[in-house]
Protein backbone atom coordinates (compact mmCIF):
# COMPACT_ATOMS: atom_id res chain seq x y z
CA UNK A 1 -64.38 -20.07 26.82
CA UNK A 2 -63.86 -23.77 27.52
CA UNK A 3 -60.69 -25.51 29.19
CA UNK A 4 -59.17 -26.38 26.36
CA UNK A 5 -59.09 -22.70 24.74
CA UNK A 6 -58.07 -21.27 28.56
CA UNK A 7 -55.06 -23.81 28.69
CA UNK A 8 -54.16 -22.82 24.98
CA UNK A 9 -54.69 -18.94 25.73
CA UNK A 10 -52.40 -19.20 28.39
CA UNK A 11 -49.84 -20.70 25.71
CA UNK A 12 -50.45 -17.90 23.63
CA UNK A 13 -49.81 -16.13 26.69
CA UNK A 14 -46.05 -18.27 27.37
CA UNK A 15 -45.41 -17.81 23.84
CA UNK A 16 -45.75 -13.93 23.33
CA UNK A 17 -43.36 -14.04 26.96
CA UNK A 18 -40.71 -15.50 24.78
CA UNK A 19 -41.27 -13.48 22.04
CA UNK A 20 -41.70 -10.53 23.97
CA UNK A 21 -38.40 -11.59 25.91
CA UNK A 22 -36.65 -11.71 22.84
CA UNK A 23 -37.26 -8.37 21.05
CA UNK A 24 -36.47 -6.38 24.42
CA UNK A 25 -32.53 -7.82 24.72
CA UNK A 26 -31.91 -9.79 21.61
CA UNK A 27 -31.09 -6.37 19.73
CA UNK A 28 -29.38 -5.50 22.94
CA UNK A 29 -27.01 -8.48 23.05
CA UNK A 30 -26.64 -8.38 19.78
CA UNK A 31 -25.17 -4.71 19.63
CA UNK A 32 -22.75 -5.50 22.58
CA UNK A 33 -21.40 -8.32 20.27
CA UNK A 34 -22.00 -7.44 16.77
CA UNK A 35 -18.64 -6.94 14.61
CA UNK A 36 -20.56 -3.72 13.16
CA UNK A 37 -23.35 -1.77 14.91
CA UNK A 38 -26.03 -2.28 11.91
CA UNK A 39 -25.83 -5.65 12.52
CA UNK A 40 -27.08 -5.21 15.92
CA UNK A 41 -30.55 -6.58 15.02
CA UNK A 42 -29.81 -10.01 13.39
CA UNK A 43 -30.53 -12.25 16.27
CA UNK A 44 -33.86 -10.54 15.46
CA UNK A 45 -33.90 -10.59 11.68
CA UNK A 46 -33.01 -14.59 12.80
CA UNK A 47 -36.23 -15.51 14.78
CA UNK A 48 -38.12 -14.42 11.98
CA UNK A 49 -35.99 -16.19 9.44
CA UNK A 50 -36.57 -19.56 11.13
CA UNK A 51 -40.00 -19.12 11.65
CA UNK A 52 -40.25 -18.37 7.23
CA UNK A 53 -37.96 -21.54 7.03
CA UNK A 54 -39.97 -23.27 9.00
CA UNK A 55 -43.58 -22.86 8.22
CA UNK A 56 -43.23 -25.56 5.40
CA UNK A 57 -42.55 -28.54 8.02
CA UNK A 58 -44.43 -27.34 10.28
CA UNK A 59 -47.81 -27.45 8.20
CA UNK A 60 -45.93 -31.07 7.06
CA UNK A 61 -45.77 -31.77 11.03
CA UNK A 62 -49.43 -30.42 11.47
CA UNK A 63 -51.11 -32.75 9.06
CA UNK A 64 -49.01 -35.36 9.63
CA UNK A 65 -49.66 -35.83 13.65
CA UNK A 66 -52.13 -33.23 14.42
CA UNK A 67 -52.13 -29.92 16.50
CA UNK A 68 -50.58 -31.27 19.57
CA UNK A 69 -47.86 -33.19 18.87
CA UNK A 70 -46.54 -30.43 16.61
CA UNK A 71 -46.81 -27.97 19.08
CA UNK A 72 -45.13 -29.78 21.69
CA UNK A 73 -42.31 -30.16 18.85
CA UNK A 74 -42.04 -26.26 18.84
CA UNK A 75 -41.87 -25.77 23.17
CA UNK A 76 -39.03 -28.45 22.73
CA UNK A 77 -37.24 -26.05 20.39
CA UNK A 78 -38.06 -23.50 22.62
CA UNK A 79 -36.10 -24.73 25.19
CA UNK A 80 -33.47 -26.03 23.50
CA UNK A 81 -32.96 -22.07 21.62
CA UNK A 82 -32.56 -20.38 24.99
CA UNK A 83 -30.14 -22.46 26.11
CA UNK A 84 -28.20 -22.43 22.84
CA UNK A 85 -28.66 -18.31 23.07
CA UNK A 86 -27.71 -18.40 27.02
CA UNK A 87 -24.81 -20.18 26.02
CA UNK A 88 -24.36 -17.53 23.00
CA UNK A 89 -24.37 -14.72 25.57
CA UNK A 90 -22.17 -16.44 28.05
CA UNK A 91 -19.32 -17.08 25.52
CA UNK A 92 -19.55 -13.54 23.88
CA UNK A 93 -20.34 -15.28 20.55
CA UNK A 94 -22.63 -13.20 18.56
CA UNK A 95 -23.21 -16.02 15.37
CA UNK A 96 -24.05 -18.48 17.79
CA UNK A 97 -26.89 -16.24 19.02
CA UNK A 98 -27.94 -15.40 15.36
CA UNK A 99 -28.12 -19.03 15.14
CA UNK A 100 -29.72 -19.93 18.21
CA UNK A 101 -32.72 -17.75 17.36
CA UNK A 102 -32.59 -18.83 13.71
CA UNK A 103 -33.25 -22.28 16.19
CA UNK A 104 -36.11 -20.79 17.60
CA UNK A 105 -38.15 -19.25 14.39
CA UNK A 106 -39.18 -23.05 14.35
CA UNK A 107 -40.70 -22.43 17.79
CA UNK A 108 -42.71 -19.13 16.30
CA UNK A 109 -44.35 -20.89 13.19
CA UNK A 110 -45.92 -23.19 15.58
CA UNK A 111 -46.87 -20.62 18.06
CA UNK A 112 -48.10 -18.62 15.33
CA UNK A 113 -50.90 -21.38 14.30
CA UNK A 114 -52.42 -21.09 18.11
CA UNK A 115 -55.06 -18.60 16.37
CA UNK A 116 -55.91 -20.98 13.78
CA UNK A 117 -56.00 -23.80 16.49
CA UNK A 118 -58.41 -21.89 18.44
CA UNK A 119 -61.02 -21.22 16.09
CA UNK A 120 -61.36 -25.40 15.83
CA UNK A 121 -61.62 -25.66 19.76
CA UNK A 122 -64.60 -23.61 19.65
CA UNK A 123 -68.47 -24.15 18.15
CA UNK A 124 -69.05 -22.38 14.66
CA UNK A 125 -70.74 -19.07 16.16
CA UNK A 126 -67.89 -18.67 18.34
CA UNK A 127 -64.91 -18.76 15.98
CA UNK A 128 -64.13 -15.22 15.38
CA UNK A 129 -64.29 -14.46 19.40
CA UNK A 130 -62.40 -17.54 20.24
CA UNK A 131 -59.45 -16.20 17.67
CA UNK A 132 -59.59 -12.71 19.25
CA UNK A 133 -59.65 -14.02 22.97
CA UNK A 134 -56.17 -16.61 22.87
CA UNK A 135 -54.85 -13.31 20.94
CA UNK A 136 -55.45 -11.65 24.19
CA UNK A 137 -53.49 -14.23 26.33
CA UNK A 138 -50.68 -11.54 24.81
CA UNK A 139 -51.46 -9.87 27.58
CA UNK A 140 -49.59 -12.66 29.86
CA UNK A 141 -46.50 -11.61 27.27
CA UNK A 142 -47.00 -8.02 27.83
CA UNK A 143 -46.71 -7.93 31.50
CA UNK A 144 -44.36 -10.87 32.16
CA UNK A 145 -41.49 -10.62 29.02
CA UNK A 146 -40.61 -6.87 29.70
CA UNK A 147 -40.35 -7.08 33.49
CA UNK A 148 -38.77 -10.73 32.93
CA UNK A 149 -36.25 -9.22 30.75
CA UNK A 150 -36.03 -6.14 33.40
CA UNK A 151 -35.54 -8.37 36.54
CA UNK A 152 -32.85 -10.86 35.08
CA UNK A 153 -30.54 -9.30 33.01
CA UNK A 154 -28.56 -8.66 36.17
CA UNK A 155 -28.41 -11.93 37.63
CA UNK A 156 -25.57 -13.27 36.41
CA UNK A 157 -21.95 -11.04 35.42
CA UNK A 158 -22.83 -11.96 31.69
CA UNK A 159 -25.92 -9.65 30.93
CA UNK A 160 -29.63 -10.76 30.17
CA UNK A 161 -28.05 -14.66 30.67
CA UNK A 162 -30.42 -14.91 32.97
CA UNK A 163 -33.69 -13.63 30.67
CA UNK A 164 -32.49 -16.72 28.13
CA UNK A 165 -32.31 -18.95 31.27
CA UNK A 166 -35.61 -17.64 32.37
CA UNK A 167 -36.91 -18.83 29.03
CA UNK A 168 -36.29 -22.45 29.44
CA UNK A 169 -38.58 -22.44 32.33
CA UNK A 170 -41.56 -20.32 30.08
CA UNK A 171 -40.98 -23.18 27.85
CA UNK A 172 -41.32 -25.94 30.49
CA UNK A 173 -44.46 -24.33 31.68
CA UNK A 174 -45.77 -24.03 28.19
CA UNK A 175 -45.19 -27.92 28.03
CA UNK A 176 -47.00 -28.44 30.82
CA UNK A 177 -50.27 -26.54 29.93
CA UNK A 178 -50.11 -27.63 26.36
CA UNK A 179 -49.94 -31.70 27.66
CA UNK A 180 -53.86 -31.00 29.04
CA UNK A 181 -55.29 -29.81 25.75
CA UNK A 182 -57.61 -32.12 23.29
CA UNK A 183 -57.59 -31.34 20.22
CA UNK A 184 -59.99 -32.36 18.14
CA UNK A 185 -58.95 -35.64 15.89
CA UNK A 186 -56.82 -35.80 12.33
CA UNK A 187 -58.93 -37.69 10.85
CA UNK A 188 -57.61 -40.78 9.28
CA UNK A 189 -57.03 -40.34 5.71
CA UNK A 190 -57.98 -42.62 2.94
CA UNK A 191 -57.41 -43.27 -0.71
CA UNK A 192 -59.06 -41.27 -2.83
CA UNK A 193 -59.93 -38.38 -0.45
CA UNK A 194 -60.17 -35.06 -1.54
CA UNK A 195 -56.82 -32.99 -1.16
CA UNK A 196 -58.25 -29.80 -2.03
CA UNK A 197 -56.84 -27.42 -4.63
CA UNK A 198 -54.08 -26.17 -5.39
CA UNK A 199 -52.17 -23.82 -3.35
CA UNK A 200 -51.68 -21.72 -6.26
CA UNK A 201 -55.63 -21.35 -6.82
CA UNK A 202 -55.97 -20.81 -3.48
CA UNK A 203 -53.74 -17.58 -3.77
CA UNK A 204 -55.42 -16.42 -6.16
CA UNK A 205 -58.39 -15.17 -4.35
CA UNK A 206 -58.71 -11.95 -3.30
CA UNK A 207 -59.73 -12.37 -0.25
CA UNK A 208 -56.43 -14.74 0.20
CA UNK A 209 -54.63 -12.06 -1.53
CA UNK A 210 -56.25 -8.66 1.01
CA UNK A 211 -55.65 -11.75 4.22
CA UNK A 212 -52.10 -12.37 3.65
CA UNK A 213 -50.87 -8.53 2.39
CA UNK A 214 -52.49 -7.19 5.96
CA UNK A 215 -51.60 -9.25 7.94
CA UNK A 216 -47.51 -9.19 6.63
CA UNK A 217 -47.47 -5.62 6.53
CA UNK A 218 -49.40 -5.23 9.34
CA UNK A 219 -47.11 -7.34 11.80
CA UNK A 220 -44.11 -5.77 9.46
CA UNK A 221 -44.69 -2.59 10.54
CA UNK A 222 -45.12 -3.41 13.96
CA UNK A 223 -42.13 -5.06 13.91
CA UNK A 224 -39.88 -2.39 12.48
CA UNK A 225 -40.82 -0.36 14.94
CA UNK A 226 -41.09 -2.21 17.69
CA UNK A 227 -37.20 -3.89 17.30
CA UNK A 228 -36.19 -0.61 16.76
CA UNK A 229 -37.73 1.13 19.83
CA UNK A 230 -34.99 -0.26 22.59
CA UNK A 231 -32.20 0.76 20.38
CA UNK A 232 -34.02 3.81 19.50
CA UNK A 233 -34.23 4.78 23.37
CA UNK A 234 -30.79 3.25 24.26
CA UNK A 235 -29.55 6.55 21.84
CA UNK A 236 -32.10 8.82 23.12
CA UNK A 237 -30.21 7.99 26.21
CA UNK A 238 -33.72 6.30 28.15
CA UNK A 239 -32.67 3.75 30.58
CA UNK A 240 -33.74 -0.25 29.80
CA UNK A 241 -36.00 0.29 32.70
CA UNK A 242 -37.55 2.76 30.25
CA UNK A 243 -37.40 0.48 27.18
CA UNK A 244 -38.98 -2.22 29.28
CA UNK A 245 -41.76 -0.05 30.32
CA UNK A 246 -42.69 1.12 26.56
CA UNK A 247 -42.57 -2.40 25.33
CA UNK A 248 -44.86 -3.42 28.06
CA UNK A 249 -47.23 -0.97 27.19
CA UNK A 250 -47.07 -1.68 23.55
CA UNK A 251 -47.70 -5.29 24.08
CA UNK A 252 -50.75 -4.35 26.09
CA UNK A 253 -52.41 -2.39 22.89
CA UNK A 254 -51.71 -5.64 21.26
CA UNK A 255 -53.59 -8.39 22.97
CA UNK A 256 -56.07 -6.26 25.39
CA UNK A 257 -58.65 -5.40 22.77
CA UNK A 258 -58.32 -9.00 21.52
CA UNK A 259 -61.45 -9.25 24.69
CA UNK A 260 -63.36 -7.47 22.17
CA UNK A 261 -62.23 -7.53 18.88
CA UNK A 262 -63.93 -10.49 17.84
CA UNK A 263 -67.30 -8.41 18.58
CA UNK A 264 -66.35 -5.45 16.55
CA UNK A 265 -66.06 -7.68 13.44
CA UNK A 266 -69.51 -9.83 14.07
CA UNK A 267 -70.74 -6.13 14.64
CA UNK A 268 -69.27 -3.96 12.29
CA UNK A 269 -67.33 -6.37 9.85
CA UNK A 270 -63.92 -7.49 9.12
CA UNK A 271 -62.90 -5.44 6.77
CA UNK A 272 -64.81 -2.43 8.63
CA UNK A 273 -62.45 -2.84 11.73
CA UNK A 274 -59.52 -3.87 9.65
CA UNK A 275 -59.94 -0.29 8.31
CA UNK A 276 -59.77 1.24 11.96
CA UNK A 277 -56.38 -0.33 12.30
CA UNK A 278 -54.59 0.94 9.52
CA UNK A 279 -56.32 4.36 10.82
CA UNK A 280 -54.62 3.55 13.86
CA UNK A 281 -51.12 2.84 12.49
CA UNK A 282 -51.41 6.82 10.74
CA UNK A 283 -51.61 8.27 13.90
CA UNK A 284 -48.96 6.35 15.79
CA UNK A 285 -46.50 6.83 13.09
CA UNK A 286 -47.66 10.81 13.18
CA UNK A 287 -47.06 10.47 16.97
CA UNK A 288 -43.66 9.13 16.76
CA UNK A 289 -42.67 12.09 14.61
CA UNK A 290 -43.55 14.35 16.65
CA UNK A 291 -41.01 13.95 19.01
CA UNK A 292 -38.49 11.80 21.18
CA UNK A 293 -40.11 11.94 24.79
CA UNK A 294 -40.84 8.97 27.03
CA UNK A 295 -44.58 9.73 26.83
CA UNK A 296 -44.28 10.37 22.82
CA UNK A 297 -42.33 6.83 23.07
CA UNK A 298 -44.87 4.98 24.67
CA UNK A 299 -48.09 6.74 22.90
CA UNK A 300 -46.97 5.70 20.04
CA UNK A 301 -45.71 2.43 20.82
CA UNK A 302 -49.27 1.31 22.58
CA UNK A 303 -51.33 2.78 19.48
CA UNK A 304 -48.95 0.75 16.85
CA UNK A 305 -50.22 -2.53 19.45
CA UNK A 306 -53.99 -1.49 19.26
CA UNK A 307 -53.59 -0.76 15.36
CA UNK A 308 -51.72 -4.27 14.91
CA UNK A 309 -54.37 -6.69 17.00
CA UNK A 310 -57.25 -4.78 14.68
CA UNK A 311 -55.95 -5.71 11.43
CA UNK A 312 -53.94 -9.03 12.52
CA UNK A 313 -57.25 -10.03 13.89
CA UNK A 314 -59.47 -9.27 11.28
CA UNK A 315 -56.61 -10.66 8.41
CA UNK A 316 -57.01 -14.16 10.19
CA UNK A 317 -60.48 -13.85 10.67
CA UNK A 318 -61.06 -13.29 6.54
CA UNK A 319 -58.08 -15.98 5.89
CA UNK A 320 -60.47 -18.52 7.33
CA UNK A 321 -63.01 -18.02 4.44
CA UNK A 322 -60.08 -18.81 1.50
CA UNK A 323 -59.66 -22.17 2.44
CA UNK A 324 -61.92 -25.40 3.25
CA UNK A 325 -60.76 -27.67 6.19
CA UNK A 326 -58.46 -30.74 3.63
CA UNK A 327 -56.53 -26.97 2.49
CA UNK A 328 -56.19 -25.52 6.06
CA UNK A 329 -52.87 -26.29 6.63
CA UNK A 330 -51.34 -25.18 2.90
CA UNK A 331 -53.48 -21.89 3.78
CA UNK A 332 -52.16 -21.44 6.58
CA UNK A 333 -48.66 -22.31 5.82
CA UNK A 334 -48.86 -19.64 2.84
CA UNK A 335 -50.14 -17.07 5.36
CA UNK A 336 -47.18 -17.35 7.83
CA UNK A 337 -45.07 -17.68 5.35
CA UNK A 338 -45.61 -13.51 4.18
CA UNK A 339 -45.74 -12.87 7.35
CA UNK A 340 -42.38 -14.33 8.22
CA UNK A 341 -40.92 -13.22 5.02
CA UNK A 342 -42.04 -9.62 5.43
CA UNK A 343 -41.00 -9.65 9.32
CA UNK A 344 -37.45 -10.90 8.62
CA UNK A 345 -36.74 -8.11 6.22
CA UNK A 346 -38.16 -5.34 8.50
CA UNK A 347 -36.06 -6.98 11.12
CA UNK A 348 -33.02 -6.12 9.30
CA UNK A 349 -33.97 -2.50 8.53
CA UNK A 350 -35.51 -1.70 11.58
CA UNK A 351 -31.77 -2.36 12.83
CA UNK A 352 -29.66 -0.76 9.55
CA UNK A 353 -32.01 2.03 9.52
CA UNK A 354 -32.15 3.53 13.22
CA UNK A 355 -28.39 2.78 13.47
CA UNK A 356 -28.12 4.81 10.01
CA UNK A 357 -30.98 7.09 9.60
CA UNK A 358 -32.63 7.40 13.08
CA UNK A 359 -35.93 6.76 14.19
CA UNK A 360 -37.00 9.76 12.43
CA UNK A 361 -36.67 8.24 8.70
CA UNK A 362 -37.24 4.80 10.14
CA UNK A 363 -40.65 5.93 10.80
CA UNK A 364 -41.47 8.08 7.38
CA UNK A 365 -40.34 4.84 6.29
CA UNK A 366 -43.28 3.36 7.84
CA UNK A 367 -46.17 5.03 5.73
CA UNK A 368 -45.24 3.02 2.79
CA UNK A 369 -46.05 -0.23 4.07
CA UNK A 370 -49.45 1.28 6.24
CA UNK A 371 -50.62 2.83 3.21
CA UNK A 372 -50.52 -0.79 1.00
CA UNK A 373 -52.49 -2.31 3.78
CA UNK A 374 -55.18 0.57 2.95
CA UNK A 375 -55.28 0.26 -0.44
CA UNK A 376 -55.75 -3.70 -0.30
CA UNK A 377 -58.53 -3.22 2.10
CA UNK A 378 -60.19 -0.45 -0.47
CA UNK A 379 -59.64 -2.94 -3.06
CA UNK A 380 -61.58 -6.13 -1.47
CA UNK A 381 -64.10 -3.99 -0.54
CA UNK A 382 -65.03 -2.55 -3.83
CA UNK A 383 -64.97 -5.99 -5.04
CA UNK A 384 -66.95 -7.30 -3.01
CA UNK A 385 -69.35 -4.17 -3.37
CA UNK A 386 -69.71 -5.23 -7.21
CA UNK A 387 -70.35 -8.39 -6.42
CA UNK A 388 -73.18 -7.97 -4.31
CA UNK A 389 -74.47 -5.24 -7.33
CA UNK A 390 -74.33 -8.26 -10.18
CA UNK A 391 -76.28 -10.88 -7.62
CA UNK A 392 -78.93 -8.69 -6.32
């Protein structure tokens, strides 16, 4: 762990505040405002929105002027977003806060390439535990977003104005950490260098393919779920207190194992401990069903975190074999791309369907998208099992 990946873990750790931040009031504010209650999570279904609109420049922004400048881009967006949604909130105007976090998505497609950016701060042996430890910066989100959410939304007579006014200042720390990092060079390029292929050939692999399907429907699900949980427990009739408290949690199983996840998979494998999460995500869901108490709440809601930083972890970890470094940012592009695309429409079901159906269904729901994730993993790993059988 060297200075540069501390400062950028504690990035991760600003950036997962703000996310963090935003799924415990956006849904919140949005069902005080919204003309109809199943539109209650569009400010949500909108972060994710931007961030699939966005991932296009941003891999333009990334080649173009390198890791830092880009990123520095987003935290400006950042701050700029919360004060568009504080104004949203303070004027009762509900499309101006499904546009301010539309704003913002820009802001999460950078944020989302920290992992990548990590594993080139950090000597070839090291890769896979450099990924998994500025994952676990998370764990600054987990603790700070739900009791930053909890501690402000009273401040002013407009609720949670001040959580989107305690965002500006995340931001403005973010800035400040991120203005110490070095990143290593763009090199200059020349006339006649190699571009790499294709980004359609480079989609084609399987192991793109197995990368890209676990690690959308493995942040999907956690996102239906998770976006759905404080409206879930609003109904239930748990205080926000409560809500706050189960997020927190949650966002603990998703960035405290990242101390060790990058072990597992030199140990055991990628695919191996890609495997365990999906396991994972079976028995929250089964949890979940089996009740509405604060401690089946929370259970499940740390479990569906654990499940999430296993398979997220191991699906960037095997994305970073599809591409060489001329195609990383095309790769990576592509990548947050599904994952954007799948979040944004499990952002608007998570909200139609608990409103609707009730978290009941909205979790049955859930075993669809788990059960994919399995059979892409069975898939790779058969392949790759026949391979090894035709060169031996």
């Amino acid at each position: 762990m060297n200075a540069n990946l501390l400062l950028l873990t504690l990035c991760q750790g600003l950036f997962f505040t703000n996310n963090v931040t935003f799924i415990a009031i956006n849904g919140l504010v949005g069902l005080s405002m919204a003309p109809m209650g199943w539109m209650a999570t569009l400010p949500v279904m909108g972060y994710v929105v931007g961030g699939a609109l966005s991932t296009a420049l941003v891999a333009k922004t990334q080649s173009r002027w390198g890791r830092k400048v880009s990123f520095q881009l987003g935290l400006v967006v950042a701050l700029f977003s919360a004060l568009l949604a504080a104004y949203a909130a303070w004027s009762h105007n509900f499309w101006l806060l499904v546009l301010a976090t539309l704003v913002a998505g820009y802001y999460s497609a950078n944020g989302q390439l920290y992992r990548f950016a990590a594993a080139e701060l950090a000597i070839e042996g090291f890769r896979e535990k450099a990924v998994s430890l500025v994952l676990a910066g998370g764990l600054i989100g987990a603790i700070v977003g739900p009791n930053l959410a909890s501690r402000t939304k009273s401040l002013y007579a407009t609720p949670f104005l001040g959580a989107y006014l305690a965002l500006c200042v995340v931001a403005l720390l973010a800035m400040l950490c991120m203005s110490f990092i070095r990143f290593p060079e763009v090199p200059a390029k020349k006339a006649g260098d190699s571009q790499g292929r294709p980004l359609s050939q480079i989609m084609r692999q399987p192991v793109f393919i197995v990368a890209a399907a676990s690690a959308a429907l493995g942040y999907g699900v956690m996102n239906l779920l998770m976006a759905a949980t404080p409206l879930a427990m609003q109904v239930c009739g748990y205080s926000f207190d409560d809500a706050a408290l189960v997020l927190e949690w949650h966002v603990i199983g998703m960035f405290a194992p990242g101390f060790f996840t990058g072990h597992l998979i030199k140990r055991f494998g990628t695919l191996t401990i890609m495997g365990v999460g999906v396991a994972i995500n079976f028995v929250c869901i089964a949890i979940a069903l089996s009740g509405i108490g604060l401690h089946q709440f929370l259970i499940a809601l740390f479990l569906l975190g654990l499940g999430w930083n296993f398979l997220f972890t191991g699906s960037t970890t095997l994305a970073m074999k599809a591409w060489t470094p001329a195609e990383k940012d095309r790769g990576q592009a592509a990548i947050n791309f599904c994952v954007f695309a799948t979040m944004a429409v499990t952002s608007f079901a998570s909200g139609a369907l608990v409103t609707t159906q009730g978290w009941t269904w909205l979790n049955i729901g859930s075993f669809l998208p788990v059960t994919l994730a399995a059979l892409a993993l069975i898939w790779l790993g058969l392949k790759q099992k026949n391979v090894q059988a035709t060169t031996a």
